[in-house]
PDB file of N, CA and C in Angstrom:
ATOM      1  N   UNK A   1     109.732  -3.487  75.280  1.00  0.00           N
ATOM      2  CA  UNK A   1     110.322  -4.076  76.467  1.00  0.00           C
ATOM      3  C   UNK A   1     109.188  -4.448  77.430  1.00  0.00           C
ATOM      4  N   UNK A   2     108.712  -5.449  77.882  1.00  0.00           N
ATOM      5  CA  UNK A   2     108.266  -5.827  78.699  1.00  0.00           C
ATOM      6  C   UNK A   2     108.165  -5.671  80.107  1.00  0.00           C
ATOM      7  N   UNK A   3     107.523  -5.150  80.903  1.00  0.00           N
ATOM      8  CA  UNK A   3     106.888  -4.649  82.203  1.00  0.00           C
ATOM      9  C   UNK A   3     106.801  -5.586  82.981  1.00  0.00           C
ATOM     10  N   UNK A   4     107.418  -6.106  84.575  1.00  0.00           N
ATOM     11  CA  UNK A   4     106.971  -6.907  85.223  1.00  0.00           C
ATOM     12  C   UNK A   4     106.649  -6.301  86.522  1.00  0.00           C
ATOM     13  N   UNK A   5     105.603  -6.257  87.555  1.00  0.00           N
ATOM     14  CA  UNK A   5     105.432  -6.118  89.094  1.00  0.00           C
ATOM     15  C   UNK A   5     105.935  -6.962  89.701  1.00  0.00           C
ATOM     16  N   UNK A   6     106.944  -6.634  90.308  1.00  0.00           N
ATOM     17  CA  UNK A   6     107.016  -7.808  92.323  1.00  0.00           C
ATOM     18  C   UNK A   6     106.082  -7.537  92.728  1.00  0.00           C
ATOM     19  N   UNK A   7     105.734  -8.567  93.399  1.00  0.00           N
ATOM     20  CA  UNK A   7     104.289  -9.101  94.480  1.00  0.00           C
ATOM     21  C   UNK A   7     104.658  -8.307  95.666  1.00  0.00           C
ATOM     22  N   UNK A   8     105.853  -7.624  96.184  1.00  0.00           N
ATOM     23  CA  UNK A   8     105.646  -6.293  97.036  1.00  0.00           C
ATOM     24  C   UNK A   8     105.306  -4.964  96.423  1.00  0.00           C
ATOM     25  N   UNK A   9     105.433  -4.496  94.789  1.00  0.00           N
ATOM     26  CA  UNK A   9     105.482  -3.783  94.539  1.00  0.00           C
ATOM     27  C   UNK A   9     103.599  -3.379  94.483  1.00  0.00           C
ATOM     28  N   UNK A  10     103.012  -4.647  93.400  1.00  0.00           N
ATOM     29  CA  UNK A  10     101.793  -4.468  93.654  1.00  0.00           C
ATOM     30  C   UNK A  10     101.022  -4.430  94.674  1.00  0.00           C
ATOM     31  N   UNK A  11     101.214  -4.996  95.925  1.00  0.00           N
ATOM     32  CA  UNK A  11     100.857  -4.779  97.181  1.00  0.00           C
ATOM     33  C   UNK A  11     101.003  -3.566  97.851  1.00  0.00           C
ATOM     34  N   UNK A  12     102.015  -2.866  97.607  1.00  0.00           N
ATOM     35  CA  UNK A  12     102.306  -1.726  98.331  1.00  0.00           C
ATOM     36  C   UNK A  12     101.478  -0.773  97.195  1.00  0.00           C
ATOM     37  N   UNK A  13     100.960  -0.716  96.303  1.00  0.00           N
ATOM     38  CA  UNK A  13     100.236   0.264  95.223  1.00  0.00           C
ATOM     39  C   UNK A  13      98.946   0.179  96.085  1.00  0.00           C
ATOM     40  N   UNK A  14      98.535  -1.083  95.543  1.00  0.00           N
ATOM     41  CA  UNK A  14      96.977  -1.588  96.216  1.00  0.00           C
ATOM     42  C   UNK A  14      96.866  -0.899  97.537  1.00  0.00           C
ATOM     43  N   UNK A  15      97.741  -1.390  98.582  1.00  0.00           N
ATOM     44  CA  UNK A  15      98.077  -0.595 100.098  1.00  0.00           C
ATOM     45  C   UNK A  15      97.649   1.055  99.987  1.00  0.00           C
ATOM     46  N   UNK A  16      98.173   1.182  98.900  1.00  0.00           N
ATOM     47  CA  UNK A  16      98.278   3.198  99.089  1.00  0.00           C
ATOM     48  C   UNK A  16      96.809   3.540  98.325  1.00  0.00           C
ATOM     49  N   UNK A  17      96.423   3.166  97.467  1.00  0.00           N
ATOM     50  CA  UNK A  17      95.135   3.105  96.252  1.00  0.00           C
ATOM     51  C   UNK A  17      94.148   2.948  97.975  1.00  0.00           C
ATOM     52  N   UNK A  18      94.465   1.815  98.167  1.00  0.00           N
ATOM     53  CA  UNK A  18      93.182   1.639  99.555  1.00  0.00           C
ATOM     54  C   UNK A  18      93.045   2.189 100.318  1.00  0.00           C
ATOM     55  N   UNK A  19      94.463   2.675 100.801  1.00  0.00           N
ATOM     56  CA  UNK A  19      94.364   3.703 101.669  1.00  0.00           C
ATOM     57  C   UNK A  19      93.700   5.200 101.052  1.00  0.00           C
ATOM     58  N   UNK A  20      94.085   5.640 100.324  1.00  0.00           N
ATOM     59  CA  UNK A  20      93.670   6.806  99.625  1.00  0.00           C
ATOM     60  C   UNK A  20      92.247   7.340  99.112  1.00  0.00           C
ATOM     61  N   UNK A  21      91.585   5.462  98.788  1.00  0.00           N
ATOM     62  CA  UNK A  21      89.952   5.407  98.327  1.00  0.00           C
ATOM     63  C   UNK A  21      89.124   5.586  99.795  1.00  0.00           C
ATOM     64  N   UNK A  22      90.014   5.647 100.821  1.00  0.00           N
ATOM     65  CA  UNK A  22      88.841   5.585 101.895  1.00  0.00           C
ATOM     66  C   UNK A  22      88.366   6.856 102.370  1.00  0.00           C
ATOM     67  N   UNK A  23      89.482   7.638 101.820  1.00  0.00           N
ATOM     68  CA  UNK A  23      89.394   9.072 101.919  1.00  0.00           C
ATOM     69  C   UNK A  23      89.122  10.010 101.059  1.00  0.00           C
ATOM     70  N   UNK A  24      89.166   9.601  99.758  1.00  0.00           N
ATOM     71  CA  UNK A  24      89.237  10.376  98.629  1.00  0.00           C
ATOM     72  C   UNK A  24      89.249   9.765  97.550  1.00  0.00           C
ATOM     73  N   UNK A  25      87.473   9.035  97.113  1.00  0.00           N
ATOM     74  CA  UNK A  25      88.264   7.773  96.218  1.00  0.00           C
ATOM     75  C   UNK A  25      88.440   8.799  95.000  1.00  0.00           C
ATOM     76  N   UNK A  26      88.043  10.004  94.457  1.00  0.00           N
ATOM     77  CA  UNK A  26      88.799  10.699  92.925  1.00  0.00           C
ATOM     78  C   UNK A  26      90.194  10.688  93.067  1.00  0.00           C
ATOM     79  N   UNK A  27      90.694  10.795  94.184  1.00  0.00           N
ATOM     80  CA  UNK A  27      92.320  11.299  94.076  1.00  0.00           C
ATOM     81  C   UNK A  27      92.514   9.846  94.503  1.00  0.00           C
ATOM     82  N   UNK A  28      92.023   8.636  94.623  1.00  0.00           N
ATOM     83  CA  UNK A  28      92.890   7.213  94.845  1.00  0.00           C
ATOM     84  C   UNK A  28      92.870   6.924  93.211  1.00  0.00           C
ATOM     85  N   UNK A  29      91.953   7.156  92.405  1.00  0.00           N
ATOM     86  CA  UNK A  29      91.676   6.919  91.266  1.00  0.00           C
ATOM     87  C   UNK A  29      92.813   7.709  90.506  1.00  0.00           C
ATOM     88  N   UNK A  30      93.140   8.586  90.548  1.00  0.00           N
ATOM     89  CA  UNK A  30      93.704   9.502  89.818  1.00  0.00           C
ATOM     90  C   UNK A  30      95.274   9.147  90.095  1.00  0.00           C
ATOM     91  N   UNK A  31      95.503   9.030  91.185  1.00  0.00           N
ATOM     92  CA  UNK A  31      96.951   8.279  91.590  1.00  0.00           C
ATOM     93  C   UNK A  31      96.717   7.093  91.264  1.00  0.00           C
ATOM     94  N   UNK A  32      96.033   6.031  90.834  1.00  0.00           N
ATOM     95  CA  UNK A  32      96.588   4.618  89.962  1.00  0.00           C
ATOM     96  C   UNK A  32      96.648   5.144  88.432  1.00  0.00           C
ATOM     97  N   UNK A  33      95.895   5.780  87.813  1.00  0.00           N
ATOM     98  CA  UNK A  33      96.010   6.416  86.574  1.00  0.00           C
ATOM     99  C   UNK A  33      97.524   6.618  86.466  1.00  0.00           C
ATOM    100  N   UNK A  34      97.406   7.755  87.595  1.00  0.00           N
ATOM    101  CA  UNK A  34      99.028   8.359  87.026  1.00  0.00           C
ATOM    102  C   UNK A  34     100.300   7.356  86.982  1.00  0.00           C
ATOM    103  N   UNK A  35     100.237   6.067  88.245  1.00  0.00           N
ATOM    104  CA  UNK A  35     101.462   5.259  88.199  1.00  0.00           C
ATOM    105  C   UNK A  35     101.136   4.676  87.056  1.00  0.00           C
ATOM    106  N   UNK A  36      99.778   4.002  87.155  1.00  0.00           N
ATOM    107  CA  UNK A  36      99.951   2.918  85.340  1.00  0.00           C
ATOM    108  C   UNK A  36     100.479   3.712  84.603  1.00  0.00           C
ATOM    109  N   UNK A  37      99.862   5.329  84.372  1.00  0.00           N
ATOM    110  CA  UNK A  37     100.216   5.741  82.984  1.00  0.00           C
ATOM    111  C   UNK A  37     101.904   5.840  82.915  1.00  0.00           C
ATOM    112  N   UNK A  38     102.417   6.047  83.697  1.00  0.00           N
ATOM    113  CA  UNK A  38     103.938   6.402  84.147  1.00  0.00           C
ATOM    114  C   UNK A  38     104.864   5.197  83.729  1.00  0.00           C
ATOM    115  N   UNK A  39     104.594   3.899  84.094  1.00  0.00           N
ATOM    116  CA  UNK A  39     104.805   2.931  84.126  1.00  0.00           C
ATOM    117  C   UNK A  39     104.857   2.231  82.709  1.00  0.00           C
ATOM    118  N   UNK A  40     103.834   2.746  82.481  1.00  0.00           N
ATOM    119  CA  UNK A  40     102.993   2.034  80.660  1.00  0.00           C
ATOM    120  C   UNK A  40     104.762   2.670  80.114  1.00  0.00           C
ATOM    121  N   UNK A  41     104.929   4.192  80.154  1.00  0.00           N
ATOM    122  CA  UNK A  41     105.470   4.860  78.956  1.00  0.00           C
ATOM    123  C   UNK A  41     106.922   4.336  79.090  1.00  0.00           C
ATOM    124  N   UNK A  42     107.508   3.400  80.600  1.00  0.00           N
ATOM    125  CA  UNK A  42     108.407   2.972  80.826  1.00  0.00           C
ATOM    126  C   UNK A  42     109.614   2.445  79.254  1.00  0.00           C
ATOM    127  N   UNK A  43     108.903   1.769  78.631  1.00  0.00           N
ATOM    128  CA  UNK A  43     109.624   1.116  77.460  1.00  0.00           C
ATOM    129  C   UNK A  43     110.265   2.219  76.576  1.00  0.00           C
ATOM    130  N   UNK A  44     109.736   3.200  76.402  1.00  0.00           N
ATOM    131  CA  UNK A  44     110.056   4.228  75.441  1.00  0.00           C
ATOM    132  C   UNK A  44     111.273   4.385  75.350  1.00  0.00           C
ATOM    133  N   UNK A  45     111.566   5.006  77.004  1.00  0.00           N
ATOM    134  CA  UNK A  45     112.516   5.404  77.519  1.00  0.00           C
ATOM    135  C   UNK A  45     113.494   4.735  78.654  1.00  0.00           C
ATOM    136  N   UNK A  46     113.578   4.171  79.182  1.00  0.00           N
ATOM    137  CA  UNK A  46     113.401   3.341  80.567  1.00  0.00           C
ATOM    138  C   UNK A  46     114.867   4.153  81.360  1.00  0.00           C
ATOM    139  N   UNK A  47     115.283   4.710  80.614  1.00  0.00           N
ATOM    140  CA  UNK A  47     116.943   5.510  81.448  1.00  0.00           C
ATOM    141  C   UNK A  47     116.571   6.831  81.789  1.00  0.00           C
ATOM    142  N   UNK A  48     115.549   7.267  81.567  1.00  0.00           N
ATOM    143  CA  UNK A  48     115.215   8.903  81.504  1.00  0.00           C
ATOM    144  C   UNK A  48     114.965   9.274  83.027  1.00  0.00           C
ATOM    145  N   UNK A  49     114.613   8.428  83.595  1.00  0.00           N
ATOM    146  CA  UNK A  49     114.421   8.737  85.347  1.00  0.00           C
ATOM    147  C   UNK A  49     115.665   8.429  86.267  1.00  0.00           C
ATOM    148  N   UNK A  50     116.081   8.913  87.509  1.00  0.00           N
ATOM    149  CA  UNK A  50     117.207   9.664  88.114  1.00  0.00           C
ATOM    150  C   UNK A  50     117.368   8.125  88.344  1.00  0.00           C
ATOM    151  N   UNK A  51     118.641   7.954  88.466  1.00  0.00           N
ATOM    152  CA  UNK A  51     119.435   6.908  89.292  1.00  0.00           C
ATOM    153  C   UNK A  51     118.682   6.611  90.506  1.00  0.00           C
ATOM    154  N   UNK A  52     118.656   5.254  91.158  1.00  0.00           N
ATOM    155  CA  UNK A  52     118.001   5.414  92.278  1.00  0.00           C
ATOM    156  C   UNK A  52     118.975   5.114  93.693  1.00  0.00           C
ATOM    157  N   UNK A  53     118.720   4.977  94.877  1.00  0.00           N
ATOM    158  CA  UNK A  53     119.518   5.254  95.930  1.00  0.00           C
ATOM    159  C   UNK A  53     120.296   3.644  95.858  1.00  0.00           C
ATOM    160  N   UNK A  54     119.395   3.080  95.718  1.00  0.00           N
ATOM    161  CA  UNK A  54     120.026   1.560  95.584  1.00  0.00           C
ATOM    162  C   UNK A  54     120.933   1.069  94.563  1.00  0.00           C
ATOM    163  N   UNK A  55     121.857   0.116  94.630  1.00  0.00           N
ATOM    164  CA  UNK A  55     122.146   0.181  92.958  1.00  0.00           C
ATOM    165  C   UNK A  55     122.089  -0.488  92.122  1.00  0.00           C
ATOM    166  N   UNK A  56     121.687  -0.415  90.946  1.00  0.00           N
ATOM    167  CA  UNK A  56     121.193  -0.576  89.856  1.00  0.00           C
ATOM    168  C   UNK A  56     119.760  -0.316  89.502  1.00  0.00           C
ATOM    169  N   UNK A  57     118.791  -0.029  90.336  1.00  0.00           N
ATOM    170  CA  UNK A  57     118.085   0.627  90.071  1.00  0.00           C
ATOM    171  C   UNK A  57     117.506   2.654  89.886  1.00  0.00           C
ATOM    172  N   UNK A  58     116.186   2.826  89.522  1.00  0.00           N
ATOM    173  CA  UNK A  58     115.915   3.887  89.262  1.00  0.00           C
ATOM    174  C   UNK A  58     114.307   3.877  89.767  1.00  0.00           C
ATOM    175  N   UNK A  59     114.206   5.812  90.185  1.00  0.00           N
ATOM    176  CA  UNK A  59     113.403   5.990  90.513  1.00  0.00           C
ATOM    177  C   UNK A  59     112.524   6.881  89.920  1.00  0.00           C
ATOM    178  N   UNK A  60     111.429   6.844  90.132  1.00  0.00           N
ATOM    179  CA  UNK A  60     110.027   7.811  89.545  1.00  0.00           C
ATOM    180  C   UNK A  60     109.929   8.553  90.453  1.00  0.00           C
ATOM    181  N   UNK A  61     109.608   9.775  90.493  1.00  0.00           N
ATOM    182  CA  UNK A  61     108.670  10.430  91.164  1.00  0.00           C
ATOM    183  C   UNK A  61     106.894  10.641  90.623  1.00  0.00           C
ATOM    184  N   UNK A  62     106.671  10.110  90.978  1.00  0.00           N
ATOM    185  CA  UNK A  62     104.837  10.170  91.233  1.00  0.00           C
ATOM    186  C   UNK A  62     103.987  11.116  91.687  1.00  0.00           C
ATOM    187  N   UNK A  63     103.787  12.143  91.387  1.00  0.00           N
ATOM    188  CA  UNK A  63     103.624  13.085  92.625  1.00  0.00           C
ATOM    189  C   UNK A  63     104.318  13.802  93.576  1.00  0.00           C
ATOM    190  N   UNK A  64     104.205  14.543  94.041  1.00  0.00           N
ATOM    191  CA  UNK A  64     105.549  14.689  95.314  1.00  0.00           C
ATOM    192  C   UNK A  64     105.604  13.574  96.019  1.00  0.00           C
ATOM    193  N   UNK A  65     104.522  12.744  96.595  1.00  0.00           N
ATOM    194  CA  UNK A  65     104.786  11.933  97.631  1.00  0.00           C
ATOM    195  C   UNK A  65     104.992  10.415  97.531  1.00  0.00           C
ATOM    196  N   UNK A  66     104.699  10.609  96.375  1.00  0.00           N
ATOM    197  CA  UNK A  66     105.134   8.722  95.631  1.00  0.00           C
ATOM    198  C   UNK A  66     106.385   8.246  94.919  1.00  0.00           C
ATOM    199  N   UNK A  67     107.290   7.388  95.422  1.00  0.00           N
ATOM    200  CA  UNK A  67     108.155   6.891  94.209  1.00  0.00           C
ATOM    201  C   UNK A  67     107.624   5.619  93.628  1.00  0.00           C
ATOM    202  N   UNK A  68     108.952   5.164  92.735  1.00  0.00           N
ATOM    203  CA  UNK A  68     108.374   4.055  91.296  1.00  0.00           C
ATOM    204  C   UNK A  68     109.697   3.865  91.826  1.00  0.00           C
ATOM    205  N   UNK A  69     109.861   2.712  92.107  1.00  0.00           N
ATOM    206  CA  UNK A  69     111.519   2.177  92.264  1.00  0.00           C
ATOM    207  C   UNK A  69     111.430   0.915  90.806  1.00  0.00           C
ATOM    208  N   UNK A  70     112.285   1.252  89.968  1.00  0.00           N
ATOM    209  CA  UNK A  70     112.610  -0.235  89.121  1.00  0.00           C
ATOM    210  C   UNK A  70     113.548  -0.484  88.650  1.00  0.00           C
ATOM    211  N   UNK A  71     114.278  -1.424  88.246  1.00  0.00           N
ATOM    212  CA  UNK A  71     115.778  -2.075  87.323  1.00  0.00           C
ATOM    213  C   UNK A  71     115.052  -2.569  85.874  1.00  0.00           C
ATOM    214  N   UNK A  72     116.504  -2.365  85.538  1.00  0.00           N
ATOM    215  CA  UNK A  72     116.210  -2.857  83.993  1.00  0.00           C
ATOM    216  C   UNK A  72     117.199  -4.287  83.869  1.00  0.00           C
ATOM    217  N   UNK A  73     116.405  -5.447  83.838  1.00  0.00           N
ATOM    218  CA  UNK A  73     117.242  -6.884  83.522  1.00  0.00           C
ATOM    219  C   UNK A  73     116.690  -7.416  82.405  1.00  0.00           C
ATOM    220  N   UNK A  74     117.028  -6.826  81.282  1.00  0.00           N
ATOM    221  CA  UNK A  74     116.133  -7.320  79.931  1.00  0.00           C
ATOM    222  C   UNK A  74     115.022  -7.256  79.600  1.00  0.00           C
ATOM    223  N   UNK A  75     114.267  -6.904  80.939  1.00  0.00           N
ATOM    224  CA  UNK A  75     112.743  -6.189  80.808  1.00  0.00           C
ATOM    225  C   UNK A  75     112.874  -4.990  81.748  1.00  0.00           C
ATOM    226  N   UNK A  76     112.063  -4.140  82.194  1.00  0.00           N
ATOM    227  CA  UNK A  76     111.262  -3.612  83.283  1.00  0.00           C
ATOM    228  C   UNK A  76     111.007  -4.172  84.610  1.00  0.00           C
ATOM    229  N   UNK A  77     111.334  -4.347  85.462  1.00  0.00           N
ATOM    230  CA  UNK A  77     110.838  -5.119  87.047  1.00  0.00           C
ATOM    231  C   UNK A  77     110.384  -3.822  87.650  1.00  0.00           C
ATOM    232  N   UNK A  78     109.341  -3.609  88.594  1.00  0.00           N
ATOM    233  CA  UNK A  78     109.059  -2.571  89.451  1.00  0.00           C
ATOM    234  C   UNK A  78     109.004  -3.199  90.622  1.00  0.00           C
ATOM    235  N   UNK A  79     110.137  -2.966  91.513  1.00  0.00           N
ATOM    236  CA  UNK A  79     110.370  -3.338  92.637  1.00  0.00           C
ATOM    237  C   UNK A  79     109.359  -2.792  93.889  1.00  0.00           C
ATOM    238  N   UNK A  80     109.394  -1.813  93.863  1.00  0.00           N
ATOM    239  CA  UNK A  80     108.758  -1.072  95.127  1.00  0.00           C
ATOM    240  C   UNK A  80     107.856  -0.014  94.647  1.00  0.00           C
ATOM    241  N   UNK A  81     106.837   0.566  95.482  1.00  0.00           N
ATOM    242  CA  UNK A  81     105.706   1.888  95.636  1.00  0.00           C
ATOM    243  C   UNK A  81     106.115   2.561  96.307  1.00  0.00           C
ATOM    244  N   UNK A  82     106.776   3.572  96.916  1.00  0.00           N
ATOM    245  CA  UNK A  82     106.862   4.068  98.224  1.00  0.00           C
ATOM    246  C   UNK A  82     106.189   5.492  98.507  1.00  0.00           C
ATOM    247  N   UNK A  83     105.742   5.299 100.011  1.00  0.00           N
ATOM    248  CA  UNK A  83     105.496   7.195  99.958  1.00  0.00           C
ATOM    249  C   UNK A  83     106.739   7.502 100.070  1.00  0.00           C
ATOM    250  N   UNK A  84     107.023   9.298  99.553  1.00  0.00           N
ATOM    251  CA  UNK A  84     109.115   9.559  99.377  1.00  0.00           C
ATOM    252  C   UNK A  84     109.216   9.810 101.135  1.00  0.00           C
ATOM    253  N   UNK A  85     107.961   9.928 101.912  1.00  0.00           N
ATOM    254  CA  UNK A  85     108.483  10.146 103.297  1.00  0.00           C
ATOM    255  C   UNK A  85     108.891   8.913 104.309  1.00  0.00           C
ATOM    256  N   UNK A  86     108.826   7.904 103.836  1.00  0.00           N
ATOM    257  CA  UNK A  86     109.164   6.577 104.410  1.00  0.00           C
ATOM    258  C   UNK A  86     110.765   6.704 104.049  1.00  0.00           C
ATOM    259  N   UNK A  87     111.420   6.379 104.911  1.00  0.00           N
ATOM    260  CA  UNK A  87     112.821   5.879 105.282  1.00  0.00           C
ATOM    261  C   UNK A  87     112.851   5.056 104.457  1.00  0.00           C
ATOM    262  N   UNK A  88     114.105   5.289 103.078  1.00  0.00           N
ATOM    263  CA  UNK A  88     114.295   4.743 102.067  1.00  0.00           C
ATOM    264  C   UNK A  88     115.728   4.916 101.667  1.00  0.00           C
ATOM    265  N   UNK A  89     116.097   4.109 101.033  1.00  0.00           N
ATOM    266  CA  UNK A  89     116.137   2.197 101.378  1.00  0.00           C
ATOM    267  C   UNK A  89     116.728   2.237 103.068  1.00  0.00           C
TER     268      UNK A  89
END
């Protein structure tokens, strides 16, 4: 199944990665690892992560403080990055 980013989703990664390298670039590094790797294994499974608040999509947890928001429309879309403490949706 095929993987796609929204142009907010990758922006808001990049956003948090940048933010994170200015402070800590091992742990900005280590948090893009973990979403790609998270992301990559998406196809396997793509239903295995919780319903998400919105509907029809689903969410990742990333860490404690990161979600993976995405839908499934014949591929993978990853809608959003979020920290989970941002007011969501």
């Amino acid at each position: 199944m095929r993987i796609e980013w929204s142009s907010e989703a990758q922006e808001e990664l990049w956003s948090i990665i940048d933010y994170i390298d200015d402070r800590n670039p091992r742990a900005a590094r280590k948090l893009q690892h973990e979403i790609e790797a998270v992301v990559l294994s998406l196809p396997l499974n793509p239903l295995m992560h919780r319903l998400g608040r919105v509907d029809n999509t689903r969410e990742i947890v990333v860490h404690p403080n990161y979600l993976i928001v995405y839908r499934i429309i014949g591929h993978i879309e990853v809608l959003s990055v979020i920290h989970a403490k941002r007011e969501y949706p």
